[in-house]
Protein backbone atom coordinates (compact mmCIF):
# COMPACT_ATOMS: atom_id res chain seq x y z
CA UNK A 1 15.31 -8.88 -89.81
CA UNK A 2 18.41 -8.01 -91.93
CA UNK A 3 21.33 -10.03 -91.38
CA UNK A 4 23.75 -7.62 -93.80
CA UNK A 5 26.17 -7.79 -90.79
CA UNK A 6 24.98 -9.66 -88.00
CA UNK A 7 21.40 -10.73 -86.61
CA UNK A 8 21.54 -8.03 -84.18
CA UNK A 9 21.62 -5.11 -86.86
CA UNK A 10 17.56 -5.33 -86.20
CA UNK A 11 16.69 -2.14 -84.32
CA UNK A 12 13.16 -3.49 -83.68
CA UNK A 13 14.47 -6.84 -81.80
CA UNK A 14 16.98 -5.14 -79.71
CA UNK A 15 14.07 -2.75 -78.34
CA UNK A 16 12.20 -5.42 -77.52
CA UNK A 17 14.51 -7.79 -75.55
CA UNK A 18 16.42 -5.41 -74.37
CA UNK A 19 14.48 -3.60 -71.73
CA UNK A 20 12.69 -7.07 -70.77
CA UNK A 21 16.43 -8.08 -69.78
CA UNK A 22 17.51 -4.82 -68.10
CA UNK A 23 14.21 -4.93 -66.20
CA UNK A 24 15.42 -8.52 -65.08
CA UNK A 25 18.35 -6.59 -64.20
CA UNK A 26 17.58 -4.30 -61.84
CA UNK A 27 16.16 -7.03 -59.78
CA UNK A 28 19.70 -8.08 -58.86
CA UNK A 29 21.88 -6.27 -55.95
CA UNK A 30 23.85 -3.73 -56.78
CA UNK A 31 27.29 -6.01 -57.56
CA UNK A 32 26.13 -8.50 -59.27
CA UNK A 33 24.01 -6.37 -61.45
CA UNK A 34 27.04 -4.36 -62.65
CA UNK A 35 29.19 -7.35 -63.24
CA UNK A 36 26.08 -8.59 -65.17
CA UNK A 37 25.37 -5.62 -67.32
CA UNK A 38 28.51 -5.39 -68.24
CA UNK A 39 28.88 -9.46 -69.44
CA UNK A 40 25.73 -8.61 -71.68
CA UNK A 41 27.52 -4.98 -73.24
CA UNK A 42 25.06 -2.25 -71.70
CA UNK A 43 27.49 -0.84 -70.09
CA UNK A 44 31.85 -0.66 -68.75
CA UNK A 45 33.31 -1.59 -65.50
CA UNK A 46 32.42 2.14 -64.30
CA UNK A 47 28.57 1.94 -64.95
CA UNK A 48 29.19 4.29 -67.86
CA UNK A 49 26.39 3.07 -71.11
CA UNK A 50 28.59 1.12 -73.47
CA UNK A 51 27.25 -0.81 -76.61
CA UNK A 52 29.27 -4.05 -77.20
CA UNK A 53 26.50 -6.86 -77.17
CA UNK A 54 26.51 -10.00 -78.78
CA UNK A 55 25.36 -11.40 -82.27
CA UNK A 56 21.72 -11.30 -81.00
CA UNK A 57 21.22 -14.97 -82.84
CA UNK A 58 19.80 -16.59 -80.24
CA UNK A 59 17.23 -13.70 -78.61
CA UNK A 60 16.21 -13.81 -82.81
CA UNK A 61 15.20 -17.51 -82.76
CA UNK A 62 13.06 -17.13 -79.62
CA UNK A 63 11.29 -14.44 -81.30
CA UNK A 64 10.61 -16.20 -84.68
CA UNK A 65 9.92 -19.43 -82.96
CA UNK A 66 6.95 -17.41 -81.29
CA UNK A 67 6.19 -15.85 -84.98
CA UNK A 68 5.94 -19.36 -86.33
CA UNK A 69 3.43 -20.11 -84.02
CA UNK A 70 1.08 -17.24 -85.79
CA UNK A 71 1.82 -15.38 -82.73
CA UNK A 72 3.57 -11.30 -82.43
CA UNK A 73 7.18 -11.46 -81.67
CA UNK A 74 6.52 -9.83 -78.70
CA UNK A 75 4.21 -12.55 -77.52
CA UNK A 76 8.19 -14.68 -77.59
CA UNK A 77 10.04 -11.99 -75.13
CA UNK A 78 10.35 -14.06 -72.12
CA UNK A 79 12.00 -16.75 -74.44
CA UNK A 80 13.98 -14.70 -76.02
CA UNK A 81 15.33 -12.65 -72.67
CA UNK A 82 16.03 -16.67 -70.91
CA UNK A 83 18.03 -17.59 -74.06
CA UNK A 84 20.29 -14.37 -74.18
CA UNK A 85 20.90 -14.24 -70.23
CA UNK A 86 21.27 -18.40 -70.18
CA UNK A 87 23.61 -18.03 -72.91
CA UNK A 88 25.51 -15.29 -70.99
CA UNK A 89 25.88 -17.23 -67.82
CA UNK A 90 27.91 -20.01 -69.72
CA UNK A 91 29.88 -17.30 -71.00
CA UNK A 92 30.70 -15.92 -68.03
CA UNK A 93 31.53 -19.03 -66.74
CA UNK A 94 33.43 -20.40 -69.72
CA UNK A 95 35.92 -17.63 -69.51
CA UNK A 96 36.79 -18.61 -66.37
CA UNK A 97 37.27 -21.89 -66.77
CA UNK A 98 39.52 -21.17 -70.17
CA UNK A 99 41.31 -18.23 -68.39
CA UNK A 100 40.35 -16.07 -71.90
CA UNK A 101 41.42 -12.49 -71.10
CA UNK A 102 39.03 -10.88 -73.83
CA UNK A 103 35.44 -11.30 -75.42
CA UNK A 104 33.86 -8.85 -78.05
CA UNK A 105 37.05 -6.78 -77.59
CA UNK A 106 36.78 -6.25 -73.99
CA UNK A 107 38.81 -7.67 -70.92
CA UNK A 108 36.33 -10.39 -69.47
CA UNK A 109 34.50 -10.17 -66.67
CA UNK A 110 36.59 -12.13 -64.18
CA UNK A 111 39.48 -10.24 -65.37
CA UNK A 112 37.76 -6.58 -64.31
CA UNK A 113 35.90 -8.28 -60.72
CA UNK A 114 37.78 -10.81 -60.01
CA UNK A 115 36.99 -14.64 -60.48
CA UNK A 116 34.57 -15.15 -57.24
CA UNK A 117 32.07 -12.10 -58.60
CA UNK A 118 32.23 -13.80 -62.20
CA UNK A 119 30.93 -17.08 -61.42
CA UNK A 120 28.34 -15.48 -59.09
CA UNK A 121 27.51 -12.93 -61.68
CA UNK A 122 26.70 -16.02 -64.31
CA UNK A 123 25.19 -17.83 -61.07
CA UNK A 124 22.56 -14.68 -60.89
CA UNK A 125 22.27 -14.82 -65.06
CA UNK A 126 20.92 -18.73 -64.92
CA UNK A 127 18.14 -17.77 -62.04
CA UNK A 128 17.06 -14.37 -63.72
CA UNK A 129 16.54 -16.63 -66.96
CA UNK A 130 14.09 -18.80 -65.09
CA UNK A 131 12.50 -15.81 -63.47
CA UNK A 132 11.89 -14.55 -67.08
CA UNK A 133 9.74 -17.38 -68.29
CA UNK A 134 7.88 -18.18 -65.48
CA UNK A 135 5.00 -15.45 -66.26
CA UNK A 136 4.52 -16.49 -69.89
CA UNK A 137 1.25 -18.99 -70.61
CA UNK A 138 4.11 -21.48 -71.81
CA UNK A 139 6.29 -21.00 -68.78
CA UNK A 140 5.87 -24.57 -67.25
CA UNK A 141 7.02 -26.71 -70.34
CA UNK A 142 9.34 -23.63 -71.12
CA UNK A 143 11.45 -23.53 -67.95
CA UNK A 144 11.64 -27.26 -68.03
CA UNK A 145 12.88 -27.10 -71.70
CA UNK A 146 15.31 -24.89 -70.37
CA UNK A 147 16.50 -26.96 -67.16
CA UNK A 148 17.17 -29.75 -70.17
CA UNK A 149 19.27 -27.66 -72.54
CA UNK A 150 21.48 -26.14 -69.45
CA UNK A 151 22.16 -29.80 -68.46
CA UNK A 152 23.22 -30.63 -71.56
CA UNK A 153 25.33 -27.38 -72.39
CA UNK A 154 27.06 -27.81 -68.61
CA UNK A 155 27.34 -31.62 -70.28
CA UNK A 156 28.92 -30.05 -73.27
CA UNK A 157 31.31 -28.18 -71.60
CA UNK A 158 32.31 -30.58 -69.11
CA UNK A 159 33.54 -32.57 -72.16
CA UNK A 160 35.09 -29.85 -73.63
CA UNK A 161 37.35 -29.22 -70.29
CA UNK A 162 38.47 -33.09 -70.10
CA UNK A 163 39.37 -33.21 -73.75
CA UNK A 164 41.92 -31.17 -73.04
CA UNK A 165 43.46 -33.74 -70.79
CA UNK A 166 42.94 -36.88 -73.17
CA UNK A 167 45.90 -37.75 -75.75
CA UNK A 168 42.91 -39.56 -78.38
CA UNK A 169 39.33 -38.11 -78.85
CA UNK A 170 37.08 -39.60 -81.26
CA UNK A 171 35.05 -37.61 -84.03
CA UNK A 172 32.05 -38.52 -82.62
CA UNK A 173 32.56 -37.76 -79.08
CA UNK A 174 33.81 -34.38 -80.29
CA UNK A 175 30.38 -33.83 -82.59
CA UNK A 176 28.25 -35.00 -79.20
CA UNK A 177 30.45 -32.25 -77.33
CA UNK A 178 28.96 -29.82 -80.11
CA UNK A 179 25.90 -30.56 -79.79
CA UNK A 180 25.33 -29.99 -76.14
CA UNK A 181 27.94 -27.51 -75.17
CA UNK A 182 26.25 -25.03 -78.53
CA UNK A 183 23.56 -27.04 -80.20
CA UNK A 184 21.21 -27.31 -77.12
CA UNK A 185 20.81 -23.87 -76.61
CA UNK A 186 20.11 -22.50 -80.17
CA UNK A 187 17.81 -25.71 -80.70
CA UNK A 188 16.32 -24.52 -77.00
CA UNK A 189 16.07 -21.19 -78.27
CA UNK A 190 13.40 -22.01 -81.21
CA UNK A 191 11.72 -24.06 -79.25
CA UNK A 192 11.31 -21.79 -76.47
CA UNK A 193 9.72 -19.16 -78.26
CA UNK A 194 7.31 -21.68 -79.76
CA UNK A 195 6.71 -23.23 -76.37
CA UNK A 196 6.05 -19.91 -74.49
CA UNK A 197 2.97 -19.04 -76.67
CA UNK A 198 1.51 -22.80 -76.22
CA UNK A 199 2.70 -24.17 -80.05
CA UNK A 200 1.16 -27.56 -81.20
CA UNK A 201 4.04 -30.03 -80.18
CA UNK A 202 5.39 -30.85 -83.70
CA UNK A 203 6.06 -26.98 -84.69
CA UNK A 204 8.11 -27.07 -81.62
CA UNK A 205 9.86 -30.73 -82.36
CA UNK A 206 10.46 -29.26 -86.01
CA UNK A 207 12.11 -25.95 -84.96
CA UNK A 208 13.89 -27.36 -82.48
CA UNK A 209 15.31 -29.86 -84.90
CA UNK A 210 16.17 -27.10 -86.94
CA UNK A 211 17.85 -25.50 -84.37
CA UNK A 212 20.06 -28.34 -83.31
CA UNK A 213 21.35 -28.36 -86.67
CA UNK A 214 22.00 -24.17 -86.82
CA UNK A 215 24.13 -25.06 -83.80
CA UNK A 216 25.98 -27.61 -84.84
CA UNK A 217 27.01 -25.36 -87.61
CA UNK A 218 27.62 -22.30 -85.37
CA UNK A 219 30.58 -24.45 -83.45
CA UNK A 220 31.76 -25.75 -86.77
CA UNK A 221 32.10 -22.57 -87.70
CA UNK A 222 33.18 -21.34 -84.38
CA UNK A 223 36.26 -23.59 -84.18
CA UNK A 224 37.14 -22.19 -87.54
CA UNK A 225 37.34 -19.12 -86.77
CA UNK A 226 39.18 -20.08 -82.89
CA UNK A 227 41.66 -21.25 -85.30
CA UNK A 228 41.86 -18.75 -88.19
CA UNK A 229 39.86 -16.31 -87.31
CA UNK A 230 40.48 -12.82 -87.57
CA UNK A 231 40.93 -11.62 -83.96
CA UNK A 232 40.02 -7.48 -85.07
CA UNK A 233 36.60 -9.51 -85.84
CA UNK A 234 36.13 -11.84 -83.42
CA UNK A 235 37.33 -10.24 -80.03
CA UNK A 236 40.02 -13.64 -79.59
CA UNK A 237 43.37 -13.55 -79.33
CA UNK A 238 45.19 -15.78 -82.20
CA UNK A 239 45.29 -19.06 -81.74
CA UNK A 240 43.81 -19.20 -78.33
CA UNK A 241 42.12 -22.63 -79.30
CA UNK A 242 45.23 -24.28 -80.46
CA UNK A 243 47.39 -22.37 -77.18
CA UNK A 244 44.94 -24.46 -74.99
CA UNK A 245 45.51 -27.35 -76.38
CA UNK A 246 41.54 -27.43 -77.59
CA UNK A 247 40.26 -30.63 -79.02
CA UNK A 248 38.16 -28.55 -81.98
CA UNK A 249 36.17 -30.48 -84.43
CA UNK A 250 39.04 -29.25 -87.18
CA UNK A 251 41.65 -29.98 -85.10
CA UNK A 252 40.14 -33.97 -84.18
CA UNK A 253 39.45 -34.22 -87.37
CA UNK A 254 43.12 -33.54 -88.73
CA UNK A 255 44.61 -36.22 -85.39
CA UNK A 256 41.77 -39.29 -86.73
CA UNK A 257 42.18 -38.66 -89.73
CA UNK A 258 45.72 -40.28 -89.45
CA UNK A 259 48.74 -39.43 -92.19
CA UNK A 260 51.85 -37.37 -91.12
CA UNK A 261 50.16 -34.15 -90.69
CA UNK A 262 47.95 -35.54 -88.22
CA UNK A 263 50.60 -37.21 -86.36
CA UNK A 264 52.53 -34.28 -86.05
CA UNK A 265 49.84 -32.32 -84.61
CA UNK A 266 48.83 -35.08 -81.99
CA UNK A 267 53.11 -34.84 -81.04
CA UNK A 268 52.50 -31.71 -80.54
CA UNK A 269 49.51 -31.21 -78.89
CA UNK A 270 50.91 -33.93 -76.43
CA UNK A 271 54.69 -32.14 -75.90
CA UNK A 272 54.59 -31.22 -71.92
CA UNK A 273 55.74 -27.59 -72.66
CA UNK A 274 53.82 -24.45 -73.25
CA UNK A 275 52.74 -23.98 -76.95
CA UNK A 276 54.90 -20.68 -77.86
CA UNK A 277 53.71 -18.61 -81.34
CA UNK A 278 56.05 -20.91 -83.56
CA UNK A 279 54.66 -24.24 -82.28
CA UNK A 280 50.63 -22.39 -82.98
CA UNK A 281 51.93 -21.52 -86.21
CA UNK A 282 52.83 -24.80 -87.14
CA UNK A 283 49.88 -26.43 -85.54
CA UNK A 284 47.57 -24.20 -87.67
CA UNK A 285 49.61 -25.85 -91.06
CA UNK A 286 49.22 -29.08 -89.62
CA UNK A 287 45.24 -28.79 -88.82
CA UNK A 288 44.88 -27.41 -92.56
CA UNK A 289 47.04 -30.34 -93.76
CA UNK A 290 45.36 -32.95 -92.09
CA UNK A 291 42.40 -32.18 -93.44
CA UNK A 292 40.49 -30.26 -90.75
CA UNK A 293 39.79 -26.93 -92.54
CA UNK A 294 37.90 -28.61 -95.50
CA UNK A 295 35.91 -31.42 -94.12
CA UNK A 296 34.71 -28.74 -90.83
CA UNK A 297 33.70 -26.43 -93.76
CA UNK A 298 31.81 -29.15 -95.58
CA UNK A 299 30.21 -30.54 -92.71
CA UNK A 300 28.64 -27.27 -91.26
CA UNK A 301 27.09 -26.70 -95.57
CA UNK A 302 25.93 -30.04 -94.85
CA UNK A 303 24.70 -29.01 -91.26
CA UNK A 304 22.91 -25.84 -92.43
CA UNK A 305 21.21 -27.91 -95.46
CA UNK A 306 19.65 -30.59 -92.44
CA UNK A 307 18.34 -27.01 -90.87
CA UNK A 308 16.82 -25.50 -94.15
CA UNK A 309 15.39 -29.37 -95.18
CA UNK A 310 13.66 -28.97 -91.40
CA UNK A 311 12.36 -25.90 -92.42
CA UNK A 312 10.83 -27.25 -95.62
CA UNK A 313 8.64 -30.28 -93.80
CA UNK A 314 7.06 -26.75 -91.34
CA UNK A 315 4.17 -24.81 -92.09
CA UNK A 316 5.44 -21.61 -91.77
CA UNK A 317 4.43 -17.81 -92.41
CA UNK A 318 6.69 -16.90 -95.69
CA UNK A 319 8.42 -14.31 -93.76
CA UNK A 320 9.33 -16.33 -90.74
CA UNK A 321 10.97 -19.14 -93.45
CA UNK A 322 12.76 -16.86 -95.19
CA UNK A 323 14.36 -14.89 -91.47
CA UNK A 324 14.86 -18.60 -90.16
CA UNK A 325 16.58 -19.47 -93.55
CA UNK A 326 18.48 -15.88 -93.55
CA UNK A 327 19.77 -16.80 -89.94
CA UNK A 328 21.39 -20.20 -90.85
CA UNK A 329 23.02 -18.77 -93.78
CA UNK A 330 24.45 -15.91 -91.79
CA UNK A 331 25.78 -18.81 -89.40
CA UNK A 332 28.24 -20.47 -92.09
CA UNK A 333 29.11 -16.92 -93.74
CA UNK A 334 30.17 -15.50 -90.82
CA UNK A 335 33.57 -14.24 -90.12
CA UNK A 336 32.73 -13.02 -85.84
């Protein structure tokens, strides 16, 4: 696997998740499976093939967790198609809930159906990811793996939605967010693969350990880029985090932190009107001057180091280190 741009720049992974998911497709009626196929980038509104898929990272873990095991990447499909279609449900259903009117430069879903098809649409996603691992050797310990991780990622984002509502949020309530509204999935993901092709239990404790600490870094990074971001790369408006009012791990950081700058921001943040360009503007200085840029930045090097040291204490095939590695450095370099 190459990551020169992103992990899904590998032509041989995309042909093999790819029709394993659109098979899973065409089990759906017609509706949702439009709505559906067009969440996941095979194709517009119309039907008509389109190409505007995700990053791929998570389909990628499942694959190499099965690798690790000594096993074909193939032999890791059913993990990998759960991960990508689990991971499209909540993002079907998170776009909803933040009212965001674009994702990987296209309108979202529940602004081309409607809001009622949406959530039924991610509804169908979560049971066709089930469906997919319930034919692999692994599939008892793997669907229950996978009833965990969406507990904890509906967790996650349940905390994320009444942040938004709370004047004070604490650092460490905002990591636990993290960690189950991204971290649980990607740490799911490794372990998935592993578990699906019946892994020895501590190769799947040490990848998924490894994952949890890739995702903790992918939201660190995430809210970086929600908050200076370039939106021609990631598909966001500007400032969409701060216009919501988010309670990102930069911008909690900057408000505990204390000093005038985070102050400021928490006056702002708790002002009763709508934030306007000016007021994002200045809440972008004031996140930077508090002190939320540079310790987000440190903390997902530190995050990513956790992942590689988990990496180090597995017996791995070189190759599968070294795409693992690749993939976590890709996480904190990336600018999508």
């Amino acid at each position: 696997m190459t990551l020169a741009g992103t992990p899904r720049t590998d032509r041989s992974q995309q042909s093999l998740v790819e029709p394993a998911i659109r098979e899973l497709l065409d089990r759906l009626d017609a509706g949702n499976r439009l709505i559906c196929g067009y969440q996941l980038g095979y194709w517009d509104a119309d039907g008509t093939p389109a190409t505007a898929q995700g990053k791929g990272i998570r389909p990628a873990l499942a694959l190499l967790g099965a690798r690790a095991a000594g096993e074909e990447a193939v032999d890791g499909v059913p993990a990998a198609a759960a991960v990508e279609l689990t991971h499209n449900f909540s993002l079907l259903h998170d776009d909803v809930l933040d009212g965001d009117t674009e994702r990987r430069h296209r309108p979202t879903a529940w602004t081309v159906f409607g809001v009622g098809p949406a959530i039924l649409a991610g509804d169908a996603l979560i049971g066709l990811a089930y469906e997919a691992l319930t034919d692999a050797p692994g599939g008892g310990p793997a669907v229950r793996r996978l009833a965990v991780d969406v507990r904890r990622l509906i967790a996650g984002q349940s905390a994320d939605l009444e942040f938004e509502k709370r004047a004070q949020v604490s650092l460490d309530e905002c990591l636990q967010m993290a960690g189950n509204k991204t971290a649980a999935l990607l740490s799911g993901a490794c372990a998935l693969g592993a578990l699906v092709v019946s892994a020895p239990a501590p190769l799947v404790d040490g990848l998924s350990r490894f994952g949890w600490h890739v995702g903790v870094a992918f939201q660190l990074v995430d809210d970086l880029l929600g908050i200076w971001g370039d939106p021609a790369r990631t598909g966001k408006p500007v400032g969409a985090d701060l216009r919501a009012r988010k309670k990102s791990l930069p911008v909690v950081r900057a408000m505990t932190l204390g000093g005038p700058a985070g102050r400021s921001l928490s006056d702002l943040y708790g002002q009763a009107a709508p934030l306007g360009d000016d007021e994002v503007a200045r809440a972008t200085e004031l996140v930077e001057a508090g002190g939320g840029r540079d310790w987000t930045e440190q903390r997902a090097r530190e995050e990513i180091e956790r992942a590689w040291a988990e990496l180090d204490q597995l017996a791995l095939p070189d190759e599968v280190h070294r795409e693992l590695t690749d993939i976590a450095s890709f996480i904190t370099g990336r600018d999508h």
